[in-house]
Protein backbone atom coordinates (compact mmCIF):
# COMPACT_ATOMS: atom_id res chain seq x y z
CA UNK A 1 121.46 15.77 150.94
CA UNK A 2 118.11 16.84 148.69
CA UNK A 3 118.71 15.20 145.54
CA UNK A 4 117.43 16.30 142.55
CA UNK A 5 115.72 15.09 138.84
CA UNK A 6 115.29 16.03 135.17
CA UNK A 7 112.11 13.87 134.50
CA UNK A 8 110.13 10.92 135.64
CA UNK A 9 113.15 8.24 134.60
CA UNK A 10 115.61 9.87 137.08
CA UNK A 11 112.68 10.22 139.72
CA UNK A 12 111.88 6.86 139.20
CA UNK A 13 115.76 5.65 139.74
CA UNK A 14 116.04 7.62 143.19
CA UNK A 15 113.10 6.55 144.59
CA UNK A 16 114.13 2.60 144.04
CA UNK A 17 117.25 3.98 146.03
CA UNK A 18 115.80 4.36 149.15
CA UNK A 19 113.57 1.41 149.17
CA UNK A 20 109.64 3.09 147.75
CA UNK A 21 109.70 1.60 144.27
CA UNK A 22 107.94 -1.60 143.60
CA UNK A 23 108.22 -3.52 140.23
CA UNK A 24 105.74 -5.92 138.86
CA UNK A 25 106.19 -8.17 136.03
CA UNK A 26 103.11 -9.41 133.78
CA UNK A 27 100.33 -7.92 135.50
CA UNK A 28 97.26 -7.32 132.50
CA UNK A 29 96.00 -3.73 131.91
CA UNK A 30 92.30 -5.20 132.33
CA UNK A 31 91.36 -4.86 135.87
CA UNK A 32 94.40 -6.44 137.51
CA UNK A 33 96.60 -3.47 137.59
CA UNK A 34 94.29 -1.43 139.06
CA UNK A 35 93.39 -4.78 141.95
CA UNK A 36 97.00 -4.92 142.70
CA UNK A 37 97.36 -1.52 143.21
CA UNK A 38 94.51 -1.19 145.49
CA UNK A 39 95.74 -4.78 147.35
CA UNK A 40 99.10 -2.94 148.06
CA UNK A 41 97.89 0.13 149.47
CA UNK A 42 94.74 -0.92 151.75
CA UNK A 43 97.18 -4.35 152.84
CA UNK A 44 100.65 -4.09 151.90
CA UNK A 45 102.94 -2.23 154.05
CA UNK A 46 103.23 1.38 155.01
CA UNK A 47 103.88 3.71 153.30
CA UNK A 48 102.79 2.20 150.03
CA UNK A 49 105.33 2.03 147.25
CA UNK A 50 105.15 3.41 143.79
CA UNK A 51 104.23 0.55 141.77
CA UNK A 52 105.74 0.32 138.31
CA UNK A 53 104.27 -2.20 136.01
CA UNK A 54 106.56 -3.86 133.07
CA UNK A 55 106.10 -6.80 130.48
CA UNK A 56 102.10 -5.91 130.43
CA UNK A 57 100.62 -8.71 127.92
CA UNK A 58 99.81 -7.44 124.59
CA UNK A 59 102.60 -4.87 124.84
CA UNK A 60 106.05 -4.61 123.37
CA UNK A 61 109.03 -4.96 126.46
CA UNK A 62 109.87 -1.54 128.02
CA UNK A 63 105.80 -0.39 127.73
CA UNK A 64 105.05 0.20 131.37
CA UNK A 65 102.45 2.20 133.87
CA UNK A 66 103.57 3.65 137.11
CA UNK A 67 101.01 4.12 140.06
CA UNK A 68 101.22 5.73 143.74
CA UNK A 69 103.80 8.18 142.71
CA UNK A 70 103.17 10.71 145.86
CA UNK A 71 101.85 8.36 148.04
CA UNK A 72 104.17 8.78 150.88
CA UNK A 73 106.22 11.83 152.89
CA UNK A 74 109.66 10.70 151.49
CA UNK A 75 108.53 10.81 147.86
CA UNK A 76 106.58 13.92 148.07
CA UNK A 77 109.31 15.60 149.55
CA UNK A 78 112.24 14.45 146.82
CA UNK A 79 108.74 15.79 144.72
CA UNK A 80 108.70 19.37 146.13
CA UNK A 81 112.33 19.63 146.83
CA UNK A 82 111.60 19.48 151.10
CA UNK A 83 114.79 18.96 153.06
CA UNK A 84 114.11 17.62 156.92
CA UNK A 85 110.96 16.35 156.57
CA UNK A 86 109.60 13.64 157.95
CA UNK A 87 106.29 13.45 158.89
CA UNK A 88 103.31 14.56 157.50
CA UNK A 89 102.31 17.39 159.28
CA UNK A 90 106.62 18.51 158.71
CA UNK A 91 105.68 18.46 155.55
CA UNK A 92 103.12 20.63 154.95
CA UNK A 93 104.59 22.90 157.16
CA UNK A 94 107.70 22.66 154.57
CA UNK A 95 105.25 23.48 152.13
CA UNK A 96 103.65 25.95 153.29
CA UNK A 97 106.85 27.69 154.25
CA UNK A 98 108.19 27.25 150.77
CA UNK A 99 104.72 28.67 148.98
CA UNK A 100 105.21 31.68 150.95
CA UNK A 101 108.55 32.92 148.97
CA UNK A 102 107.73 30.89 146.03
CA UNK A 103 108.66 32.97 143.04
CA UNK A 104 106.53 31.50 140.05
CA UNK A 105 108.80 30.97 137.31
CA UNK A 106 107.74 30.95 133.06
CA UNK A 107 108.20 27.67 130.88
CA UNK A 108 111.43 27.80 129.03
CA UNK A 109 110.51 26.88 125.28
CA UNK A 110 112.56 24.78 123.61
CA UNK A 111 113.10 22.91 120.25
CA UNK A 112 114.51 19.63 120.75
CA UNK A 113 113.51 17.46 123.78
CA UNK A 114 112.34 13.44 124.69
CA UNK A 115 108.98 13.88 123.83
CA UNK A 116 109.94 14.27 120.51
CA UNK A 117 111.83 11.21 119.90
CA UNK A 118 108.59 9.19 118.54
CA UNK A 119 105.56 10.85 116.54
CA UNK A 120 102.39 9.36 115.20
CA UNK A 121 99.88 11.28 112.66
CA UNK A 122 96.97 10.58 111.09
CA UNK A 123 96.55 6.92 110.15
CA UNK A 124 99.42 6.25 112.75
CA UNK A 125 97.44 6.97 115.57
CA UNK A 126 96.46 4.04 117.95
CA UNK A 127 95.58 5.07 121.80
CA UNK A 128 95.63 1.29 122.42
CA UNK A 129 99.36 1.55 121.31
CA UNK A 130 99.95 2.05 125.30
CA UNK A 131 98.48 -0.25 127.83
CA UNK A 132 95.94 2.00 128.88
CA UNK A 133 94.44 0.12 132.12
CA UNK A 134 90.82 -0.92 132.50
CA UNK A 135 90.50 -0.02 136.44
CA UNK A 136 87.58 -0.56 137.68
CA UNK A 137 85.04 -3.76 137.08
CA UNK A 138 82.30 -1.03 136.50
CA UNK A 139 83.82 1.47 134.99
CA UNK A 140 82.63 2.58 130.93
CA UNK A 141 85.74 1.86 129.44
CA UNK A 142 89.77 2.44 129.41
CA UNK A 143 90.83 5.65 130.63
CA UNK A 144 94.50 6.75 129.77
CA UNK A 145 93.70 10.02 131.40
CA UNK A 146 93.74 9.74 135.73
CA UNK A 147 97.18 10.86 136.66
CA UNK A 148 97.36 13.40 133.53
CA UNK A 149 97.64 16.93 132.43
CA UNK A 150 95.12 18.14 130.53
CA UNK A 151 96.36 21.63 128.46
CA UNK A 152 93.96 24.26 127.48
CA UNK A 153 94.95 28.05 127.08
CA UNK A 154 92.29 31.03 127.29
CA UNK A 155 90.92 32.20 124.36
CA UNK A 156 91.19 35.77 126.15
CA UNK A 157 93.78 35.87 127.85
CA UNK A 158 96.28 33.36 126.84
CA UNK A 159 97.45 31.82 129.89
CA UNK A 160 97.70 28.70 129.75
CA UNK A 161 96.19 25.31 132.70
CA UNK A 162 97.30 22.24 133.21
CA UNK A 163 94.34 20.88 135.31
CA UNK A 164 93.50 16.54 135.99
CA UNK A 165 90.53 15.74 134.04
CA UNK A 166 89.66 11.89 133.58
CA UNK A 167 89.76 10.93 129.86
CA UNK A 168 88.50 7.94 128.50
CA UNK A 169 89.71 6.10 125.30
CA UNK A 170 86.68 5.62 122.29
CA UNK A 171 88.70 4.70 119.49
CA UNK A 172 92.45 4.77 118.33
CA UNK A 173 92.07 8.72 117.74
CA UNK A 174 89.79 10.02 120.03
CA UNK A 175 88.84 10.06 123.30
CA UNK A 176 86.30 11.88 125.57
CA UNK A 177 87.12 13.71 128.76
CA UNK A 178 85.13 15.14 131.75
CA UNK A 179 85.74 18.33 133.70
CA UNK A 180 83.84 19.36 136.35
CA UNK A 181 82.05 22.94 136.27
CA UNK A 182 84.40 25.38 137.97
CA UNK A 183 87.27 24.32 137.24
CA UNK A 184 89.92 26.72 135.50
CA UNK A 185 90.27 24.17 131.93
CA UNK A 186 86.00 23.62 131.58
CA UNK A 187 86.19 27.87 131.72
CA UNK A 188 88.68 27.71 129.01
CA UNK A 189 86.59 25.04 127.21
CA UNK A 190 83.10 26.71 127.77
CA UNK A 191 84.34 30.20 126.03
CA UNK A 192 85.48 27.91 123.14
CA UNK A 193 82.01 26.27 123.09
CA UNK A 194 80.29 29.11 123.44
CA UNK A 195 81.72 30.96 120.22
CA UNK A 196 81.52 27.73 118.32
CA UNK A 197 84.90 27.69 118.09
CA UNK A 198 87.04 24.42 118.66
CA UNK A 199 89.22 23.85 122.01
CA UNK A 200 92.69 23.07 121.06
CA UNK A 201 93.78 20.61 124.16
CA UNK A 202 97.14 18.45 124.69
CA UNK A 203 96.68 15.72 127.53
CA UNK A 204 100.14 14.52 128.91
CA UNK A 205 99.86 10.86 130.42
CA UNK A 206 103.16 10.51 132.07
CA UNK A 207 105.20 12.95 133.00
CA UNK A 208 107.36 14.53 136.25
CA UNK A 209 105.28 13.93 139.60
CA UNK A 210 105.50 17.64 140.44
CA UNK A 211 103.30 18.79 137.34
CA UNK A 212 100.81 16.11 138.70
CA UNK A 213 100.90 17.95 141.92
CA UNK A 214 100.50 21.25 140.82
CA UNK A 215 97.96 20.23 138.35
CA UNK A 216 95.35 18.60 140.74
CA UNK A 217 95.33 21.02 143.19
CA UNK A 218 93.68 24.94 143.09
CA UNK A 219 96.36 26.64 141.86
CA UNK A 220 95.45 30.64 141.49
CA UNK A 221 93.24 31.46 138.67
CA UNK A 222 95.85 33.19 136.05
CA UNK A 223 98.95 31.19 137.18
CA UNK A 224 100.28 28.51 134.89
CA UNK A 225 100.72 25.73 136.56
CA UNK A 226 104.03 25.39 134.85
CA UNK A 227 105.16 28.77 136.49
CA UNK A 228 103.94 27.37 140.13
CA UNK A 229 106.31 24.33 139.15
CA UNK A 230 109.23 25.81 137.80
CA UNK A 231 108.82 27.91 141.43
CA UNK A 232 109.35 24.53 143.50
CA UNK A 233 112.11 23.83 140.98
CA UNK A 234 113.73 26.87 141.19
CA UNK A 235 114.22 26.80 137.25
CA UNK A 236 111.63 26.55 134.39
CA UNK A 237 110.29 23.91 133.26
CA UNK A 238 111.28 23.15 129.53
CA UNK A 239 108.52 22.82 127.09
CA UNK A 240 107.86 22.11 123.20
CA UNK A 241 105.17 23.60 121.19
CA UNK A 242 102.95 21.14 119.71
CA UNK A 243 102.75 20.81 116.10
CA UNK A 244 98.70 21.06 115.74
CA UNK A 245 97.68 23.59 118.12
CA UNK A 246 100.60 25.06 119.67
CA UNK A 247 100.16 24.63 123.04
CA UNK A 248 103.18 23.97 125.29
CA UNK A 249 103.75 20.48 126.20
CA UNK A 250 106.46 19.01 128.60
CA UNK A 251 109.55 18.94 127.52
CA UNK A 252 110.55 15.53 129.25
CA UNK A 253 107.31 13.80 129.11
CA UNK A 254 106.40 10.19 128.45
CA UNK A 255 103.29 10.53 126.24
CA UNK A 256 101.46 13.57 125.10
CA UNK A 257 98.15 13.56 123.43
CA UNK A 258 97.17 17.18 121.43
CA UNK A 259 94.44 17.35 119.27
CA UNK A 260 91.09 19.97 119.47
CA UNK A 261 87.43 19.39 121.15
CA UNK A 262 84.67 20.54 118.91
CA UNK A 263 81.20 21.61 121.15
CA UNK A 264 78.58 19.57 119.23
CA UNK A 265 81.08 15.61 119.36
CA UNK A 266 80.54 14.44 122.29
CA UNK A 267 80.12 10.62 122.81
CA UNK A 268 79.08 8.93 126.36
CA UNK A 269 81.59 9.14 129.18
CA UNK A 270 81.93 7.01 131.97
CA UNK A 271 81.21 5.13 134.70
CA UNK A 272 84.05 5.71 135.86
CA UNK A 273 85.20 4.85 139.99
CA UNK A 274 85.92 8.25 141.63
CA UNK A 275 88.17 9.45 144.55
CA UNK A 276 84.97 9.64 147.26
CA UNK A 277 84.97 5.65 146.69
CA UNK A 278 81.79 5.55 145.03
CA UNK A 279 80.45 5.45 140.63
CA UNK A 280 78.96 8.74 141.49
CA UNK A 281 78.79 10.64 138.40
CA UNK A 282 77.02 8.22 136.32
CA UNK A 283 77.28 7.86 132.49
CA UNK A 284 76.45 11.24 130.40
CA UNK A 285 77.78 13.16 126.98
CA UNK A 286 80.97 14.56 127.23
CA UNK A 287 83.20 16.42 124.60
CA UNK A 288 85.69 14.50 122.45
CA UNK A 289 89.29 15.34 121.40
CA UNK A 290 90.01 14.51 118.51
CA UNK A 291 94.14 13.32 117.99
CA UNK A 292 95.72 15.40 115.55
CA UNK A 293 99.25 13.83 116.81
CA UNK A 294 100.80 11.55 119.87
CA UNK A 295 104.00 12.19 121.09
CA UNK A 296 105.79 9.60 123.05
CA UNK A 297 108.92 8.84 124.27
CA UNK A 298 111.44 5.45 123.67
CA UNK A 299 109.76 2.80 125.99
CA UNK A 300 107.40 5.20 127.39
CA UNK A 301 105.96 5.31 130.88
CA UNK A 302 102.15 6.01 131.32
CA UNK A 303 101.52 7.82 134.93
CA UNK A 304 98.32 6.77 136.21
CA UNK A 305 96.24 7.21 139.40
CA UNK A 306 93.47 4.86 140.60
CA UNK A 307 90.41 6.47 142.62
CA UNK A 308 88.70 4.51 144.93
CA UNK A 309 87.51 3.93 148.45
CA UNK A 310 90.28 5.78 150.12
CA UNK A 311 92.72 5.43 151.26
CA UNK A 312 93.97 5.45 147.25
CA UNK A 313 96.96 5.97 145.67
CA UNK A 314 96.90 9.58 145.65
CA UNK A 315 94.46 10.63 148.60
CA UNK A 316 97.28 11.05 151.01
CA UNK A 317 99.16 13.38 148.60
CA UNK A 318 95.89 15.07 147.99
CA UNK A 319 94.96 15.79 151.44
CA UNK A 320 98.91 17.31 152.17
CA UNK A 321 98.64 19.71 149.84
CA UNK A 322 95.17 20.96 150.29
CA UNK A 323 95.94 21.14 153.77
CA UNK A 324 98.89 23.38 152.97
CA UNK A 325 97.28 25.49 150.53
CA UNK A 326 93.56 25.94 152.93
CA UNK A 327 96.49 27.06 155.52
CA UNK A 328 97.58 29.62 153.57
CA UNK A 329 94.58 31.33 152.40
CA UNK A 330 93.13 31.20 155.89
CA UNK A 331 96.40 33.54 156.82
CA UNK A 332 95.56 35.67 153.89
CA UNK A 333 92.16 36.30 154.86
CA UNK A 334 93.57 37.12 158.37
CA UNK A 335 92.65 34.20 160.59
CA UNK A 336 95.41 34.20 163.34
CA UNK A 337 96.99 31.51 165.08
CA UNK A 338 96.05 28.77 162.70
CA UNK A 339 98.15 26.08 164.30
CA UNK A 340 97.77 22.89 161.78
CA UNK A 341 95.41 22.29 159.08
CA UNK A 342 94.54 18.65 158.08
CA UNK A 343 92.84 17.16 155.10
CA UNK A 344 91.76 13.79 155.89
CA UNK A 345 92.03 10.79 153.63
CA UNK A 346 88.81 8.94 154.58
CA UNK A 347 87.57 12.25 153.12
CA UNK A 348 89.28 11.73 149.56
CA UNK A 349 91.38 14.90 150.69
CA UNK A 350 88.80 16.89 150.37
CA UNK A 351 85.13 15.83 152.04
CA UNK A 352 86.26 16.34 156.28
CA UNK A 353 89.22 19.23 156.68
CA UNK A 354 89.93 20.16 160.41
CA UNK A 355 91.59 23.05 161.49
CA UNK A 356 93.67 23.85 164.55
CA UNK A 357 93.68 27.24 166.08
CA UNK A 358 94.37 29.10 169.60
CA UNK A 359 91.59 30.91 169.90
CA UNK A 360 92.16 34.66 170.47
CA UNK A 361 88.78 37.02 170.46
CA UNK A 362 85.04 35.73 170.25
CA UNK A 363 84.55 34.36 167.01
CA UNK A 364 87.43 33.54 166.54
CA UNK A 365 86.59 29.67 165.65
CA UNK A 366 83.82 30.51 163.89
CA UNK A 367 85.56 32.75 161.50
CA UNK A 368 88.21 30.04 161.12
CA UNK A 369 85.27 27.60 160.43
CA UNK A 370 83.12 29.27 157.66
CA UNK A 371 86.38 30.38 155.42
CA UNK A 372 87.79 26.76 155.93
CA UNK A 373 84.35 25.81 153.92
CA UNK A 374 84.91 28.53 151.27
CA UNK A 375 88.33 28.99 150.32
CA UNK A 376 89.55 28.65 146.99
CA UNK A 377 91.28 25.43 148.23
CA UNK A 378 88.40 23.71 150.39
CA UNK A 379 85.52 24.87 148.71
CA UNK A 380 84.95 21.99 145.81
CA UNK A 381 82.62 19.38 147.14
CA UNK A 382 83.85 19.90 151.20
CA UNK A 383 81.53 18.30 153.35
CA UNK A 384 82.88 19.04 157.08
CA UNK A 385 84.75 21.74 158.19
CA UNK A 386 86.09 21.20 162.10
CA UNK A 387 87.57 23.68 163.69
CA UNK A 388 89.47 22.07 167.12
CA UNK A 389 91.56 24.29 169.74
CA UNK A 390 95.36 24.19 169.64
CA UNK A 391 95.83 20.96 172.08
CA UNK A 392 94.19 19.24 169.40
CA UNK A 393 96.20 17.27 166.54
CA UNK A 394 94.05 17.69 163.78
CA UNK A 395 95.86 14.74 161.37
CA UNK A 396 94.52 12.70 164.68
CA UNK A 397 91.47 11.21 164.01
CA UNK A 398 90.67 10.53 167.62
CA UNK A 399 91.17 13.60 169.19
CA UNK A 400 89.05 15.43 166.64
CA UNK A 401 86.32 12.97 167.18
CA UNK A 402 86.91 13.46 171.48
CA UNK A 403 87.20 17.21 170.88
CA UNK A 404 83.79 17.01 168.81
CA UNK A 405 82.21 14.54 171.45
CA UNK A 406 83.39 16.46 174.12
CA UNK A 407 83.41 20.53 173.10
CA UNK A 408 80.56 20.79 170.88
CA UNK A 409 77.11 21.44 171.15
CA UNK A 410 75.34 20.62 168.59
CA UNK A 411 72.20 22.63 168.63
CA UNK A 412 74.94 25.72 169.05
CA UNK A 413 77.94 24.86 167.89
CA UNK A 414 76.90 22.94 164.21
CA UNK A 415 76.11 25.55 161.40
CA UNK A 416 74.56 23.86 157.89
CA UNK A 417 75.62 26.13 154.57
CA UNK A 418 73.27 25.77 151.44
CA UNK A 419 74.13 25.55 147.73
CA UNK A 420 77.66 25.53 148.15
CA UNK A 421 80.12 24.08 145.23
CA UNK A 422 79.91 20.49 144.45
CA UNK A 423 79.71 18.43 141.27
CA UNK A 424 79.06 15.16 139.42
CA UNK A 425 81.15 12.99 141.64
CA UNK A 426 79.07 13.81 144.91
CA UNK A 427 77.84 10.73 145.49
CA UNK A 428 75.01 11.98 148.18
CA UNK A 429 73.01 13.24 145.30
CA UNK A 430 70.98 11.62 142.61
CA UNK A 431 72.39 11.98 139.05
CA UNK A 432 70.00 15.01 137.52
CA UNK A 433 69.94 16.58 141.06
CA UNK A 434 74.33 17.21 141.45
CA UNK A 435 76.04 20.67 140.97
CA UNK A 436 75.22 21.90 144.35
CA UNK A 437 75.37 20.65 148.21
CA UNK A 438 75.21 21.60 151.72
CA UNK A 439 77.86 21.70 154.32
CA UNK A 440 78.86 21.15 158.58
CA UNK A 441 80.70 23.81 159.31
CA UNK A 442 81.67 22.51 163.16
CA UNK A 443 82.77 24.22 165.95
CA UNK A 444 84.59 22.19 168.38
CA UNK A 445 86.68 24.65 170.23
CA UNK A 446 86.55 25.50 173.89
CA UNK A 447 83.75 28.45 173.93
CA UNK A 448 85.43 31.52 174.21
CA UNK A 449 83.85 33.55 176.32
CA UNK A 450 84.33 30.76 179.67
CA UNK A 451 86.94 29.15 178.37
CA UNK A 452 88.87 29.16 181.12
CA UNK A 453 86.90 27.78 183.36
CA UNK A 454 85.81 24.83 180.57
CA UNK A 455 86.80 21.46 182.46
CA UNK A 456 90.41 20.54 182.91
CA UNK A 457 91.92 17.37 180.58
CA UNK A 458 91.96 14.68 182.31
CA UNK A 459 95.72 13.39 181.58
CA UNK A 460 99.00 14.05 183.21
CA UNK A 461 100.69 17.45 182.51
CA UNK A 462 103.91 17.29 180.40
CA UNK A 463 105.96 17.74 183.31
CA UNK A 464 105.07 14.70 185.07
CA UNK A 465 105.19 12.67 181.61
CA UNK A 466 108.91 13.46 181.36
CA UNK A 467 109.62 12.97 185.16
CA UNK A 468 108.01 9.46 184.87
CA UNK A 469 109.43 8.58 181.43
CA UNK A 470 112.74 9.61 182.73
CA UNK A 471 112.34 7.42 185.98
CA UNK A 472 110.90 4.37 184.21
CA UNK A 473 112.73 4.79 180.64
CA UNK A 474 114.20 1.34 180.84
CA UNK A 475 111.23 -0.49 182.37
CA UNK A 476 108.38 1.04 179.95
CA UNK A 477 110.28 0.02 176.65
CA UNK A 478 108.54 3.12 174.64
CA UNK A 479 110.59 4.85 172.57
């Protein structure tokens, strides 16, 4: 039975049910939350837990941090609301099939909610209040913003994004915070910016998992991600205005940050360890936010995220969605017979996406290759685009590498695309030479036109797996 939660406590309490929650005692915010977390994911047991950190020194009892929260298929089901899943590729086919109906529904505002139970103005303010963690030895300084929501609304046309921008703590009231160019909240800050007018933004830094989801993926350009949430929830998400700016926060978050950005404060930003595993942006001027208020809960839980060398504790969850999401825009733009899609982690979920297909016409795989590089979904910073035949498990890492070794030409079947999307965190580039890359778009499908006469597989058919298997069951010991 698909249980269900109000906010990040009750998610929290279900997920120590079945056995995914981990609690540490006395780790310190400076550098060693961030080692264990990496220690348990690259050489703990899999699926890694959610890691919940308590008794932090420095910090009152009942302060804690939470890490990994979609790092497995069990937790990003209970996440989306997914009954039967459970594998990965079940679950983005779950996903997929549930995007297809999904019926965005509006935030529900309301007046009186958790986040409102603590308040801090003015002199009150204190960022380090919350054991913001230090994560990475060569990072520029604490950043309470990784697994956050950062809230802007157009200046046009009101609608308001929740997208995941890194922010990083400069003082008890303000803090900077990056966005990469492109993305739906830099538009809304840009047209701010650009009329000299300042940015009212709210940053939430712990709240439900499901905002998280929805708020660090490409969500359609004039869709709240609160609508696309209260969709998967199948009820609206309840939010407060905030007292400065008016924005909409959550409802049931932890901690909520609202203040405004003005275009000509900016202070440096970074180093700061990103999700390809590399310090690839650098150090540069980025805009401040000011705290006009912090709203925070009784014994409030900070959500964070720590980007690395994947695998991290959010590439898997990263790579399932994207591949759900590059799956359905390749239907929309009429690509048939897409049979699995597969964002792989050693690509941060976003640098090496393979597609399955059974090829149907000539150019079929091509056509499949070159929108798998540009879609809404898989255009930021992709790097390889593979497009396998249908025999082909793309979440396999081996067979796309045989299929590649094996069905590809590469003087005819490799195609190189120019000044495509990228950004700061490409870490191929030299800093003063980012914004743009180039991109493999790979063909490693049977070609077409003699494709059935390409070489048989050498393996047994199906048949005479079963036949054996059922003969020698007992003896073989496989399961």
């Amino acid at each position: 039975m698909l249980k269900s939660y109000e906010d990040l406590r009750e998610w929290i309490e279900i997920v120590d049910e079945f056995g995914e929650l981990k609690k540490i005692s006395g780790a310190d915010w400076n550098l060693e939350m961030g080692a264990i977390t990496e220690l348990i994911g690259r050489e703990g047991k899999y699926p890694p837990p959610a890691i919940v950190f308590d008794n932090i020194p420095g910090y009152p009892q009942g302060f804690r941090t939470i890490f990994g929260t979609t790092g497995s298929v069990q937790r990003m089901a209970l996440t989306l609301g997914l009954t039967n899943v459970k594998s990965g590729t079940d679950l983005i086919k779950a996903y997929r099939e549930k995007s297809k109906d999904l019926k965005p529904i509006p935030p529900k505002v309301v007046k009186k909610a958790p986040i409102l139970e603590n308040i801090d103005s003015g002199k009150d303010i204190d960022l380090y209040k919350f054991p913001v963690p230090f994560m990475h030895e060569k990072d520029g300084g604490r950043y309470i913003g990784t697994n956050s929501l950062v809230i802007t609304r157009h200046p046009d046309e009101g609608w308001i994004n929740l997208g995941t921008y890194r922010v990083m703590v400069h003082g008890k009231d303000h803090a900077s915070f990056y966005i990469t160019p492109g993305k739906h909240g830099r538009i809304d800050r840009d047209l701010y910016f650009e009329r000299k007018q300042p940015c009212p933004v709210a940053v939430s830094v712990g709240h439900d998992p499901l905002l998280f989801l929805a708020a660090g993926n490409e969500i359609p350009y004039g869709l709240s991600e609160y609508a696309y949430a209260g969709g998967f929830k199948g009820k609206p998400i309840e939010v407060v205005e905030a007292g400065y700016t008016g924005l909409p926060i959550p409802a049931y978050a932890e901690i909520v940050l609202e203040g405004e950005a003005v275009w000509d404060d900016r202070k440096p930003e970074g180093p700061f360890g990103e999700w390809t595993g590399y310090y690839a942006s650098g150090e540069r001027e980025e805009p401040v936010i000011r705290v006009k208020n912090v709203y925070y809960r009784n014994d409030p839980i900070m959500t964070c995220s720590k980007p690395s060398r994947p695998p991290s504790d959010y590439s898997f969850s990263k790579g399932i969605v994207k591949s759900a999401l590059i799956w359905e825009e390749l239907e929309k733009c009429g690509v048939p017979n897409v049979k699995g899609v597969w964002c792989h982690e050693a690509g941060g979920g976003r640098l090496f996406n393979v597609v399955s297909i059974k090829t149907s016409y000539p150019g079929h795989s091509r056509q499949a290759a070159f929108i798998t590089s540009q879609t809404h979904s898989g255009a930021y910073l992709n790097r390889f685009a593979v497009v396998v035949d249908d025999d082909i498990d793309p979440s396999n890492l081996f067979d796309v590498i045989w299929a590649m070794s094996t069905r590809c030409d590469p003087a005819q079947d490799i195609d190189i695309l120019r000044n495509c999307w990228s950004g700061p965190v490409d870490p191929i580039f030299p800093v003063g030479q980012k914004g743009l890359n180039t991109r493999a778009v790979i063909d490693a499908c049977r070609p077409y036109a003699w494709k059935e006469d390409f070489s048989p597989v050498a393996e047994c058919s199906r048949e005479l797996r079963d036949q054996t298997y059922d003969k020698w069951k007992d003896i073989l010991g496989l399961i």
